[in-house]
Protein backbone atom coordinates (compact mmCIF):
# COMPACT_ATOMS: atom_id res chain seq x y z
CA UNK A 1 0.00 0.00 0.00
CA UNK A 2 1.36 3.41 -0.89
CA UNK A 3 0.41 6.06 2.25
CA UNK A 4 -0.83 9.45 -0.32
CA UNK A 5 -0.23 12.78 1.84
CA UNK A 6 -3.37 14.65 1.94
CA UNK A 7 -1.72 17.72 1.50
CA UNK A 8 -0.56 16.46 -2.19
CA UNK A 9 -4.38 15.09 -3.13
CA UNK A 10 -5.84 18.93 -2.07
CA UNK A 11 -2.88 20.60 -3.89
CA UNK A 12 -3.57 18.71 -6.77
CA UNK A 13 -6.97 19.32 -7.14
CA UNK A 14 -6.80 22.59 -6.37
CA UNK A 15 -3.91 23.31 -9.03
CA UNK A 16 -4.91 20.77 -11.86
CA UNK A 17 -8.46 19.98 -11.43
CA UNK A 18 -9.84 16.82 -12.77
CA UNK A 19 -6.25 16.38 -14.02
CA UNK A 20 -5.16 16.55 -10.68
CA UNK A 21 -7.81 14.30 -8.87
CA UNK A 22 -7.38 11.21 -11.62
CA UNK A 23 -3.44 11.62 -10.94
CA UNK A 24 -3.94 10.89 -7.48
CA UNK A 25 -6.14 8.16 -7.68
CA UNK A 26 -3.98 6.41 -9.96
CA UNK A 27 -0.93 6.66 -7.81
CA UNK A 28 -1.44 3.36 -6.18
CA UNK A 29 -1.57 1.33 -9.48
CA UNK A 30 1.17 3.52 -10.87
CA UNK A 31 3.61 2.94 -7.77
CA UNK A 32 2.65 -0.90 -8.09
CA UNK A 33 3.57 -0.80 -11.70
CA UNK A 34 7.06 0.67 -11.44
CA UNK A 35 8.21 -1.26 -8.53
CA UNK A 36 7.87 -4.21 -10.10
CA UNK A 37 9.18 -3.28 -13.44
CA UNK A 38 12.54 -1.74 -11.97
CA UNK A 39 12.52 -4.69 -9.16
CA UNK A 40 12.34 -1.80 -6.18
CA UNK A 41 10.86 -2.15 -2.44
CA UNK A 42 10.06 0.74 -0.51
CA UNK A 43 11.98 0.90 2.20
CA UNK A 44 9.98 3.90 4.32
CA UNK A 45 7.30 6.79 4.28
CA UNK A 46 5.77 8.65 1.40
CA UNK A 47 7.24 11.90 0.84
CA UNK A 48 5.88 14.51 -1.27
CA UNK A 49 5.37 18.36 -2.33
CA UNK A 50 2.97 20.09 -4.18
CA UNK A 51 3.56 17.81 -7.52
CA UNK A 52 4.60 15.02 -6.87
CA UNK A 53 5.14 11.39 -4.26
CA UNK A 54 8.25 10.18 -3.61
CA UNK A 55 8.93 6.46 -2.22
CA UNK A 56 12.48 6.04 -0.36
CA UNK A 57 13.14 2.63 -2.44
CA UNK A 58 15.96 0.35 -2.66
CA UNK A 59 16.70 -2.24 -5.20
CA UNK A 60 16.21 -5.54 -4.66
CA UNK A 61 18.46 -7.21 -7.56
CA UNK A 62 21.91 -5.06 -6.01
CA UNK A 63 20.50 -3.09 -2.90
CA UNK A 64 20.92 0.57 -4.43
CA UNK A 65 18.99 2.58 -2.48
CA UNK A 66 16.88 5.18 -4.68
CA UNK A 67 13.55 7.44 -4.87
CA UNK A 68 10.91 6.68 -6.85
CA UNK A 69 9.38 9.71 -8.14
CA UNK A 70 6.19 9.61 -9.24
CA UNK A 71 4.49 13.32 -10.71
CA UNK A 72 1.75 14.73 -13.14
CA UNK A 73 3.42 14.77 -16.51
CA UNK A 74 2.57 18.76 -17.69
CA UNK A 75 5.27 21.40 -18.97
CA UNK A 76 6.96 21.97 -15.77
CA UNK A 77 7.94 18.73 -15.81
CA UNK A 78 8.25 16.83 -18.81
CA UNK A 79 12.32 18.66 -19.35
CA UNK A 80 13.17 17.52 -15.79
CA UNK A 81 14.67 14.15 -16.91
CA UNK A 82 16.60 15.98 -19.46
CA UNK A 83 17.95 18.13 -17.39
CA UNK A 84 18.87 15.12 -15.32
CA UNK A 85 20.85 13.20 -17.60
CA UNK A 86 22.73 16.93 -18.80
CA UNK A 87 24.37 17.51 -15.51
CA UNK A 88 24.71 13.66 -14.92
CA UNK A 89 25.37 14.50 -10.91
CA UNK A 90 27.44 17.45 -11.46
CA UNK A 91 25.61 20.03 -9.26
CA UNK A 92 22.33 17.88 -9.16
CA UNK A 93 20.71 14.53 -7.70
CA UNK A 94 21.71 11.70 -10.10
CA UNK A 95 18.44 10.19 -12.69
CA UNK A 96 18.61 6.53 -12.52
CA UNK A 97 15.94 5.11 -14.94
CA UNK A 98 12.86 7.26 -16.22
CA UNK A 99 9.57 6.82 -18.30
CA UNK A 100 8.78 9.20 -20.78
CA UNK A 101 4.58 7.89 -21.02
CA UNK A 102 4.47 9.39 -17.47
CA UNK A 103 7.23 11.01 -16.10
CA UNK A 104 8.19 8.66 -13.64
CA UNK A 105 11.72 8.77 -12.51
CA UNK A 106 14.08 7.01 -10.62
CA UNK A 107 16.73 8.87 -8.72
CA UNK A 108 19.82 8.78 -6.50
CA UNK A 109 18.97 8.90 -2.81
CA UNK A 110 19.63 12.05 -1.19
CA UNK A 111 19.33 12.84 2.62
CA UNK A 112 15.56 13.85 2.66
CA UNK A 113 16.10 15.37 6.39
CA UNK A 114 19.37 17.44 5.55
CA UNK A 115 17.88 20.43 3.38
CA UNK A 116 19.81 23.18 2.86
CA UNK A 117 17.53 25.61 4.56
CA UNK A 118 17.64 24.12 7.82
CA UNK A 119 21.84 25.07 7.84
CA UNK A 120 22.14 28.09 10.39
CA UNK A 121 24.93 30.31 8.86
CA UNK A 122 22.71 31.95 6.03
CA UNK A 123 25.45 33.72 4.58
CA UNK A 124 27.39 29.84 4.18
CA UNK A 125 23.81 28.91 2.56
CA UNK A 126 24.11 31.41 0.00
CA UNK A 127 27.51 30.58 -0.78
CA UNK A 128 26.56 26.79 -1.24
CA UNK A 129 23.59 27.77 -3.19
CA UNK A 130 25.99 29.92 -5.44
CA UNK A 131 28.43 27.41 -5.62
CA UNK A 132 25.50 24.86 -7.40
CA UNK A 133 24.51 27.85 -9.61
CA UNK A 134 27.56 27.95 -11.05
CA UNK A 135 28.19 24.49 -11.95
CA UNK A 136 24.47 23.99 -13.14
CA UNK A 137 24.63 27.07 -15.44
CA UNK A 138 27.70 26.40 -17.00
CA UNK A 139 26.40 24.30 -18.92
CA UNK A 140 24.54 24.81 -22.46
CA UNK A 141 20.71 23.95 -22.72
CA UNK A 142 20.08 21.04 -25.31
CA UNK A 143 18.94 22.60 -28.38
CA UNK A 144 15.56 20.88 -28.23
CA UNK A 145 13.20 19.66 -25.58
CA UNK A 146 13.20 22.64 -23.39
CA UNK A 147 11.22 26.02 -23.23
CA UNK A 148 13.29 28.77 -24.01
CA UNK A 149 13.56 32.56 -21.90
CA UNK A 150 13.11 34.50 -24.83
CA UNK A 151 9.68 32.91 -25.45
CA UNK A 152 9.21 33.12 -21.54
CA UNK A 153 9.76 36.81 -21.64
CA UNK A 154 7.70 37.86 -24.78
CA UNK A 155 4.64 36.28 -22.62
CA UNK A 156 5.02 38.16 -20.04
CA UNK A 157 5.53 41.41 -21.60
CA UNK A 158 2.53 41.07 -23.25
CA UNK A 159 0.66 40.53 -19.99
CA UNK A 160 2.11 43.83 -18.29
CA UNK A 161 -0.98 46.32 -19.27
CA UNK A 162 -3.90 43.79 -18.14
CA UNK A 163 -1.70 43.39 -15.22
CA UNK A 164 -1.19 46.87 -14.37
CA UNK A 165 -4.13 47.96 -14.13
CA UNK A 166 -5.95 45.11 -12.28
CA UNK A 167 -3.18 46.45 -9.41
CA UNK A 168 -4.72 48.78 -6.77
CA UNK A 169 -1.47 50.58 -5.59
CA UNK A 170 0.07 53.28 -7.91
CA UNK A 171 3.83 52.60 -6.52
CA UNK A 172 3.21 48.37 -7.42
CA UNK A 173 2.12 49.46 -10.60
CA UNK A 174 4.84 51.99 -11.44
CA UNK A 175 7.23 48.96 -9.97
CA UNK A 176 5.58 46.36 -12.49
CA UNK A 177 6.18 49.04 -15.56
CA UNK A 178 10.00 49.40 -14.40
CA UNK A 179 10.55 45.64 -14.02
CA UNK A 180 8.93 44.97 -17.28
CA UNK A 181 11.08 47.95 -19.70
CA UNK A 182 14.21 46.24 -17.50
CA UNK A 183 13.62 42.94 -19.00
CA UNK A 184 12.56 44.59 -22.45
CA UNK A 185 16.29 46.15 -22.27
CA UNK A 186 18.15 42.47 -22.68
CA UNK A 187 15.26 39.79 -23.88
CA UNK A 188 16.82 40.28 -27.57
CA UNK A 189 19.68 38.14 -25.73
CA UNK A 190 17.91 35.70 -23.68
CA UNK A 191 21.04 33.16 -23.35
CA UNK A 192 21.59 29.54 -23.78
CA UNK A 193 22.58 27.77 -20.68
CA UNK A 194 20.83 25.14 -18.53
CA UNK A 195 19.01 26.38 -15.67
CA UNK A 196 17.13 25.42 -12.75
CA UNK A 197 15.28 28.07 -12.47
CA UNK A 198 13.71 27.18 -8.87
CA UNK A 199 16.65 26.71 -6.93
CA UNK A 200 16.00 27.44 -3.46
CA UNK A 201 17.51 26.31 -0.13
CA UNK A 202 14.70 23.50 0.12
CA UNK A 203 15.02 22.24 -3.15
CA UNK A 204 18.98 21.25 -2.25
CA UNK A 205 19.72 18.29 -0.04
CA UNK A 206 22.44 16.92 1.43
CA UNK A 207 24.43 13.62 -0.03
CA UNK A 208 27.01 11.22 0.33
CA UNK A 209 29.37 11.37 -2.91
CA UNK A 210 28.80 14.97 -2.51
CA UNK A 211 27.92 17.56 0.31
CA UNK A 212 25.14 19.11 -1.35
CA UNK A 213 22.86 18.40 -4.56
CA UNK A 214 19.95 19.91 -6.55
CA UNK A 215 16.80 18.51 -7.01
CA UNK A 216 13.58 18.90 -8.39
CA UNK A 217 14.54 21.46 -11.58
CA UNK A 218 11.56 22.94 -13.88
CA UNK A 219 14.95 23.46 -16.88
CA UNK A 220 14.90 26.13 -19.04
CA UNK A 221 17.43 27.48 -21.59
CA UNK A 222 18.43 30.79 -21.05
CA UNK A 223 20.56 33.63 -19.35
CA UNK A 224 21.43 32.75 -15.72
CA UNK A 225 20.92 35.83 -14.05
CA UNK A 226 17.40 34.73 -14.19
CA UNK A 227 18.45 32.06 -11.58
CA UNK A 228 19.25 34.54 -8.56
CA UNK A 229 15.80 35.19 -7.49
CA UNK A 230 15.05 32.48 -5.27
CA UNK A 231 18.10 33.15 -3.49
CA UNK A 232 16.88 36.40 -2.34
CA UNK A 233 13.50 35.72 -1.91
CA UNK A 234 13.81 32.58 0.38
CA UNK A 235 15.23 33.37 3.83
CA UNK A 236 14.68 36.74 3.13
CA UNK A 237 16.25 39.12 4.47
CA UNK A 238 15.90 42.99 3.61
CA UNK A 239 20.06 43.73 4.86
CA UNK A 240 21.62 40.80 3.13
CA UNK A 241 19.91 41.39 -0.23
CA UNK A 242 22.50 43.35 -2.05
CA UNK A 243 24.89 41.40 -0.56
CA UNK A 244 23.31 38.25 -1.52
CA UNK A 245 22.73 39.78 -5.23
CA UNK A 246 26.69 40.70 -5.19
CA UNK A 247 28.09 37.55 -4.51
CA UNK A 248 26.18 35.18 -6.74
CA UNK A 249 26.83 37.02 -9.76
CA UNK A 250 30.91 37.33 -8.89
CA UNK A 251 30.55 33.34 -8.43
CA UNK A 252 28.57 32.84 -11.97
CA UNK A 253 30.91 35.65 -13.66
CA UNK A 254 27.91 37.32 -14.71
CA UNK A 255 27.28 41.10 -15.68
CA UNK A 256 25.71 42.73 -12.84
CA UNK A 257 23.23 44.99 -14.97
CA UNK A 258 21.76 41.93 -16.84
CA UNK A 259 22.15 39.75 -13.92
CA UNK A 260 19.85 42.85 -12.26
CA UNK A 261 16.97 42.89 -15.32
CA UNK A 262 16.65 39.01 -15.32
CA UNK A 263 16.16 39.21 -11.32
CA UNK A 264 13.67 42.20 -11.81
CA UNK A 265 12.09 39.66 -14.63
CA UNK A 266 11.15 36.99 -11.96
CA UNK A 267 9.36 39.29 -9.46
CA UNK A 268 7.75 40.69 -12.85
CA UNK A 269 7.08 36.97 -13.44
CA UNK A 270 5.51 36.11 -10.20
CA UNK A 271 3.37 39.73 -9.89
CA UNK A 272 1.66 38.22 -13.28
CA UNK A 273 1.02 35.14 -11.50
CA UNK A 274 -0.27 36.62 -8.54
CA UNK A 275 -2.57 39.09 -10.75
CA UNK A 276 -4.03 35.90 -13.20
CA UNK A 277 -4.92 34.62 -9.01
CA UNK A 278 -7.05 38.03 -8.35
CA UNK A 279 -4.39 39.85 -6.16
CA UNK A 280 -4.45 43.27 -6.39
CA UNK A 281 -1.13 43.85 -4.65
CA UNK A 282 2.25 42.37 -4.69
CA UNK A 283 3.89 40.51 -2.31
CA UNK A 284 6.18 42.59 0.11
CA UNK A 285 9.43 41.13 -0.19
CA UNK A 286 9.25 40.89 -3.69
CA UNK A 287 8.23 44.42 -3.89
CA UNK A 288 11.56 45.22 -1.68
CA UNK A 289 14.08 43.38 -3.45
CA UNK A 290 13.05 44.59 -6.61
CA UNK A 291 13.01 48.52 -5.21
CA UNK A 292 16.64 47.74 -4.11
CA UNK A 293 17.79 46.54 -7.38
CA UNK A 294 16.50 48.91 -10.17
CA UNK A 295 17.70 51.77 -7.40
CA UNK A 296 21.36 50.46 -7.92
């Protein structure tokens, strides 16, 4: 029997409908299935986060312990295995076996209770996140099989009116304008490496052939400076920002103006978001990081 957290049936449904709901119910059959094809035995609890269940497996044929990760199959996350078998462990968990019909993938075994954000010295977590950032951007995006900035940003830029004016503060909206004529400025050169783009302290784990890995990518192809946000954003805090901002783009080598639009792109990204929810105002942080960048 495989133990389904309630917390991924209601985030399901509430994100993906009907979608969502016949996901869930065919977990069961779907864990069955893949456990016996790859010859796996779970060997604890069900873990999971908003998309997907993951089983702490081992196999039985050589006693490799693994995760079996089991997810709705949509555009976030039909690149991940790609991604995966890019890197090949350098910077990010390791992809074992995988099923294109459904997404299903079977990865290296990470420490599930060592995660990143839980490491005291924020200023050595920013470091280590930098330190993955640079490995995982250094290398080029496949030419095919991923979506692409450029497309990413054209979207959003033609969202920015309807957005605008659904906001009900006059500084949010003048914000929203500035971050989108910021990302205007360099999406003629939207870049070609590999990136995570939602690497966050949580979403790194701690491992045994190396101290720290990546998991759980949505890849894109494109310029890296559009990796920083999460950095800043998680663990926020309003002193470290610039500081923050500073040293991950000295440790990717990128130029700090570009590095600054991209950044400004993702709270422009997530405002949109918010907006196509019905919020009329942006969230704080977001508001303060960007205010902090564009007055550099």
């Amino acid at each position: 029997m495989v133990d389904i957290p309630d917390e991924l049936v209601a985030k399901q449904i509430e994100y993906n409908g009907e979608a969502g709901r016949a996901f869930v119910e065919a977990l069961p059959g779907r864990a069955a299935e893949f456990m016996a094809r790859w010859g796996l035995r779970v060997t604890g609890p069900s873990m999971s986060g908003v998309a997907s269940l993951v089983l702490p497996v081992v196999r039985v044929g050589d006693g490799t312990r693994a995760a079996l990760k089991l997810q709705l199959l949509d555009e976030e996350t039909e690149g991940e295995p790609l991604a995966l078998r890019v890197w090949d462990g350098a910077g990010a968990v390791r992809l074992l076996d995988h099923d294109a019909g459904t997404g299903t993938m079977l990865l290296e075994r990470l420490d599930e209770g060592r995660h990143l954000s839980a490491l005291p010295d924020g200023r050595e977590a920013v470091r280590i996140l930098g330190e993955l950032l640079a490995r995982l951007t250094a290398v080029p995006a496949p030419p095919v099989g991923l979506r692409r900035l450029g497309d990413i940003a054209a979207r959003m830029s033609a969202r920015v009116p309807g957005a605008v004016a659904a906001l009900e503060d006059e500084e949010e909206r003048r914000l929203l304008r500035d971050c989108a004529a910021a990302v205007r400025e360099v999406a003629g050169e939207p870049g070609d490496r590999l990136l995570h783009w939602d690497l966050h302290y949580d979403n790194v784990l701690a491992a045994e052939r190396e101290p720290w890995l990546s998991i759980d990518p949505k890849p894109l192809a494109g310029d890296p400076g559009f990796e920083l946000f999460p950095a800043l954003w998680n663990r926020f805090d309003a002193d470290d920002t610039l500081w923050r901002f500073d040293l991950l783009t000295e440790r990717l080598g990128l130029d700090r103006a570009r590095a600054r639009a991209w950044t400004v792109g993702r709270v422009l990204q997530n405002g949109l978001w918010r907006v196509s929810e019905g919020a009329v105002r942006l969230p704080e942080e977001q508001v303060a990081i960007a205010r902090m960048l564009l007055a550099r």
